[in-house]
Protein backbone atom coordinates (compact mmCIF):
# COMPACT_ATOMS: atom_id res chain seq x y z
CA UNK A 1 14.55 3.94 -2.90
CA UNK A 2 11.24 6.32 -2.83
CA UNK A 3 8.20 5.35 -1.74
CA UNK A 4 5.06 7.13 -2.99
CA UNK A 5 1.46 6.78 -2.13
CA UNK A 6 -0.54 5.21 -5.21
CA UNK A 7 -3.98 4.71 -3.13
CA UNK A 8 -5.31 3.85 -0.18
CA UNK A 9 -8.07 3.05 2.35
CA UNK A 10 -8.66 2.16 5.79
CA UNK A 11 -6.96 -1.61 5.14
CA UNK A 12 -5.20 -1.36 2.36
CA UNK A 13 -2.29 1.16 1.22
CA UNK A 14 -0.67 1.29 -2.41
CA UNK A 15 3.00 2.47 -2.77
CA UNK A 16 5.02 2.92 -5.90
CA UNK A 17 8.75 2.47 -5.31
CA UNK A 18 11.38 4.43 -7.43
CA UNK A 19 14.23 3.57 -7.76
CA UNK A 20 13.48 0.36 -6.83
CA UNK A 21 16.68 -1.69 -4.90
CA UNK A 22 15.57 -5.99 -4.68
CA UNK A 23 18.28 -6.25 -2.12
CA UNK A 24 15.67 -4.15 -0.03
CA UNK A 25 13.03 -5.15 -1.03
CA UNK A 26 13.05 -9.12 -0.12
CA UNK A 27 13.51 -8.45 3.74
CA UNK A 28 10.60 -6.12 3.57
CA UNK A 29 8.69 -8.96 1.97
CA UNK A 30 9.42 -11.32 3.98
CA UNK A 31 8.70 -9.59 7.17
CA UNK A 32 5.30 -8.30 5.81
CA UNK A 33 4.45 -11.74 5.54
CA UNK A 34 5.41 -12.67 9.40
CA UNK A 35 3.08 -10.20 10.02
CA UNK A 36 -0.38 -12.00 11.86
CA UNK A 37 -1.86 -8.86 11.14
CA UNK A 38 -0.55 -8.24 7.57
CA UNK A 39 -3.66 -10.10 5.27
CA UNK A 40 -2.38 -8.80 2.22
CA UNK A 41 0.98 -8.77 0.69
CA UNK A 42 1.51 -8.06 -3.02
CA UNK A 43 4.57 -6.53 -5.06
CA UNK A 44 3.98 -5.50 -8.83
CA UNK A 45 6.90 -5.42 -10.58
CA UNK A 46 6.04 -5.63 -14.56
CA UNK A 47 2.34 -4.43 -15.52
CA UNK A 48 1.80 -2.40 -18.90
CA UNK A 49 0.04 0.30 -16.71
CA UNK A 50 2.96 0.72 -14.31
CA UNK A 51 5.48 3.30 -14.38
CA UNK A 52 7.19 1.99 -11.19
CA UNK A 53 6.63 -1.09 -8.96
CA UNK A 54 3.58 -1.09 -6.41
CA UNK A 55 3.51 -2.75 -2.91
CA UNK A 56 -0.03 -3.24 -1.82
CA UNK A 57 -0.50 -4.19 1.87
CA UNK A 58 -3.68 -4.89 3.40
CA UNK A 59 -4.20 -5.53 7.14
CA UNK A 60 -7.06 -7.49 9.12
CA UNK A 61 -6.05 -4.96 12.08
CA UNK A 62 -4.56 -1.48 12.77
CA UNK A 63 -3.40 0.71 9.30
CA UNK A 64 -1.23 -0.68 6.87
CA UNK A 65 1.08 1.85 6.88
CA UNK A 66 1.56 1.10 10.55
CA UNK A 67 2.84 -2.28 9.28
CA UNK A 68 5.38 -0.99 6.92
CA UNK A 69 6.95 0.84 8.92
CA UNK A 70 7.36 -1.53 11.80
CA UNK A 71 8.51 -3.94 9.02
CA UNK A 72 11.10 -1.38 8.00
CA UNK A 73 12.24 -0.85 11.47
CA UNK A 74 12.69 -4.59 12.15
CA UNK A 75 14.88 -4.61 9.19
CA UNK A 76 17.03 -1.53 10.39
CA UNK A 77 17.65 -2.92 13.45
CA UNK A 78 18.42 -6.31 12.32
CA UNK A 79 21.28 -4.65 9.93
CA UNK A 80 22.33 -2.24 11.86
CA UNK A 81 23.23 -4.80 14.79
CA UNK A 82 25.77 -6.72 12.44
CA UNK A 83 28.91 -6.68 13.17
CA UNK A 84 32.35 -7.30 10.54
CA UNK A 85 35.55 -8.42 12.82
């Protein structure tokens, strides 16, 4: 999956995905949303004027990119502590 910057402002941050995987996608979601600070959370799959899907993610604090990234890293850690016996 590759993440691109589509636009962007001081809340609010646009990012097409390539490539695009739903199994990562979901998580990433889903702790978005569990964000307090996260106001926004929006993924564009299908739109006529889309060559790939957006994210948009707008914040009430700090930078939105700040908040993907933390989101990503929660997810990292949460799959990289399973364990198969």
């Amino acid at each position: 999956m590759q993440l691109y910057l589509v636009e962007k402002n001081d809340k609010t941050i646009s990012v097409g995905i390539k490539e695009m995987n739903s199994t990562m996608i979901t998580p990433l979601l889903n702790k978005l949303s569990e964000n307090k600070d996260v106001s926004l959370v929006r993924y564009i799959e299908k739109h006529p004027e889309l060559v790939d899907p957006v994210l948009v993610v707008g914040v009430s604090k700090g930078k939105p990119e700040d908040a993907i990234k933390k989101a990503a890293q929660a997810i990292s850690e949460y799959y990289s502590g399973m364990k198969i016996n």
